[in-house]
C-alpha atoms as a PDB file:
ATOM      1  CA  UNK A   1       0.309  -9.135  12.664  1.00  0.00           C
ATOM      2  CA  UNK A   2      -1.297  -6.074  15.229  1.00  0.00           C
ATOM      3  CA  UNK A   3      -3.758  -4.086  14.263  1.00  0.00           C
ATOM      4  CA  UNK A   4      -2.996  -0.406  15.575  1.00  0.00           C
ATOM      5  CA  UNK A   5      -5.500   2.103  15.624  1.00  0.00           C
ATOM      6  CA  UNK A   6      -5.299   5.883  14.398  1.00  0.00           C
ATOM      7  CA  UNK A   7      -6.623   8.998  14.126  1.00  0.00           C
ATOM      8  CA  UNK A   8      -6.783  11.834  11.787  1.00  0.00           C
ATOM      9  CA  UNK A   9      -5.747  15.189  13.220  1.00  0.00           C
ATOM     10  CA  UNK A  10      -7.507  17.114  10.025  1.00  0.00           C
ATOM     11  CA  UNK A  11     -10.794  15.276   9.782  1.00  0.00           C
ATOM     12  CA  UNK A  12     -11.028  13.350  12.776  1.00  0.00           C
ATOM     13  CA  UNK A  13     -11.451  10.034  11.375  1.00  0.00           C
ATOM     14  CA  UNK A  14     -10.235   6.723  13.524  1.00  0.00           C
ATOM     15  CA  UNK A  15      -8.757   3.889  11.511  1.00  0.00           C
ATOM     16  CA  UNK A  16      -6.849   0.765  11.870  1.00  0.00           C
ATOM     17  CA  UNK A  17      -3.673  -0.517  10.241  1.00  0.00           C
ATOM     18  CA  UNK A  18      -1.822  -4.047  10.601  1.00  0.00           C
ATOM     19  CA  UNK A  19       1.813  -3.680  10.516  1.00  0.00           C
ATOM     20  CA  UNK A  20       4.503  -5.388  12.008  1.00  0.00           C
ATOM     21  CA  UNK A  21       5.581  -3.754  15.809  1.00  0.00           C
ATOM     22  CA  UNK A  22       8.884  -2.085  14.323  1.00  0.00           C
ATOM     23  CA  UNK A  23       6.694  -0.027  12.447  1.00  0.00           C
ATOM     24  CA  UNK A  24       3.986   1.085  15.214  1.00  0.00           C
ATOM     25  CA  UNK A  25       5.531   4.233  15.663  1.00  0.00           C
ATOM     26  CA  UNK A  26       5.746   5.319  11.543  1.00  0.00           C
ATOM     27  CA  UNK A  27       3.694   7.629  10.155  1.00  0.00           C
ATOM     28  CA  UNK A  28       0.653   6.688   8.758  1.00  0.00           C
ATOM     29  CA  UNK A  29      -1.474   8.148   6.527  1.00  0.00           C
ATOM     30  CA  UNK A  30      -5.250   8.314   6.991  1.00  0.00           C
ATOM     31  CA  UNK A  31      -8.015   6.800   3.713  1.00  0.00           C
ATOM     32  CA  UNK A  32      -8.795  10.512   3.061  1.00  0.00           C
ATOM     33  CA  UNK A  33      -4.754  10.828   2.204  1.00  0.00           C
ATOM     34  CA  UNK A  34      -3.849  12.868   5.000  1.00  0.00           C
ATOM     35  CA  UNK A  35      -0.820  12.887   7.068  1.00  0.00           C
ATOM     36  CA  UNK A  36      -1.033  14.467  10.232  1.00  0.00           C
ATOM     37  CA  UNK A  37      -2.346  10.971  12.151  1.00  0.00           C
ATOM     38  CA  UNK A  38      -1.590  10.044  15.650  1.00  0.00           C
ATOM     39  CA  UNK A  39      -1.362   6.838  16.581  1.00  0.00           C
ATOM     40  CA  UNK A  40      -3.841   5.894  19.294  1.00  0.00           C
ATOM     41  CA  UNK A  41      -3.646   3.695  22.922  1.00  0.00           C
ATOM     42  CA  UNK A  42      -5.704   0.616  22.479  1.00  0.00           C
ATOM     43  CA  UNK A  43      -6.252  -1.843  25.550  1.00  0.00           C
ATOM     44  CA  UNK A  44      -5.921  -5.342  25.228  1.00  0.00           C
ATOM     45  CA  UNK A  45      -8.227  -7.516  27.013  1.00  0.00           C
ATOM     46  CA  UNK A  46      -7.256 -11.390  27.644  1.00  0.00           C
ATOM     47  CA  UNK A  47      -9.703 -13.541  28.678  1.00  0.00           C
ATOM     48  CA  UNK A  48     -12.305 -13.418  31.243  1.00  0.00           C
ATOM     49  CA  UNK A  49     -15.279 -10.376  31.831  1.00  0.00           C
ATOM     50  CA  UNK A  50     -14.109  -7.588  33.488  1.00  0.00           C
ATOM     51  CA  UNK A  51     -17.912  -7.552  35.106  1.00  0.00           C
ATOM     52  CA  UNK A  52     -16.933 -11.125  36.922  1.00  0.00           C
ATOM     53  CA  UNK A  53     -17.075 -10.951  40.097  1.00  0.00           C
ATOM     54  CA  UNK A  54     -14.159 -11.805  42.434  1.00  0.00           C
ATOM     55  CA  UNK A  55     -14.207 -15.494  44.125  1.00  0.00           C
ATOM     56  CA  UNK A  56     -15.287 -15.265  47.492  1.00  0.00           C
ATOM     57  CA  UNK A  57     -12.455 -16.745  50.141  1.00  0.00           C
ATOM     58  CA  UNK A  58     -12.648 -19.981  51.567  1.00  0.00           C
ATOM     59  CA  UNK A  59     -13.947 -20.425  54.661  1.00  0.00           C
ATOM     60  CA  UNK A  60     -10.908 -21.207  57.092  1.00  0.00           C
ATOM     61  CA  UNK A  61      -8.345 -20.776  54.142  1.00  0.00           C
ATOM     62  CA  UNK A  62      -6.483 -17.858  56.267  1.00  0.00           C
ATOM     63  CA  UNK A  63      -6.805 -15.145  53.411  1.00  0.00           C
ATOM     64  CA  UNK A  64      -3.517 -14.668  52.320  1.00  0.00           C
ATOM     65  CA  UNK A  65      -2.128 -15.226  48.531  1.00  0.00           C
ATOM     66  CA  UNK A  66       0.656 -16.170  47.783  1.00  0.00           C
ATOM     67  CA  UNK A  67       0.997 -18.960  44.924  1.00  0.00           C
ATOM     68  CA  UNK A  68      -2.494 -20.418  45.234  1.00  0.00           C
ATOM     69  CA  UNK A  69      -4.576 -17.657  46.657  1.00  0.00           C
ATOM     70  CA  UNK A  70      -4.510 -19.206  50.476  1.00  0.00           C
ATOM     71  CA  UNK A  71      -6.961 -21.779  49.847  1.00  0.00           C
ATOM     72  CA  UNK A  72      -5.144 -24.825  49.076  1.00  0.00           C
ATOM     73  CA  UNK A  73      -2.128 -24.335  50.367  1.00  0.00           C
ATOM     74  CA  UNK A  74      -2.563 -23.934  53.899  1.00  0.00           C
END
């Protein structure tokens, strides 16, 4: 099940919830009991580092992209 994350417009805690996606958009309370709570944006990273670096292009390859990046396909 996602895990959403909220915050608390009158004491400014952040919290999490898991409920299913039809309910993303309900209101939720926050643990203090209150119920003016927005729901925050949360990014999703899959896979990888983000501080990778990119490969560097084959020597000859022609650049390019398409299906396999020019390098193999040329």
């Amino acid at each position: 099940m996602p895990r959403y994350e909220y915050r608390c417009r009158t004491c400014g805690d952040t919290f999490e919830l898991s409920r299913p996606m039809a309910e993303s958009s309900d209101p939720a309370a926050c643990p203090s009991g209150h119920e003016d709570t927005v729901k925050l944006l949360s990014t999703v990273a899959v896979g990888g580092s983000a501080s990778a670096p990119a490969p560097a292009p084959r020597a000859g390859g022609g650049g390019g992209g398409g299906c396999c990046g020019g390098g193999c396909c040329g």
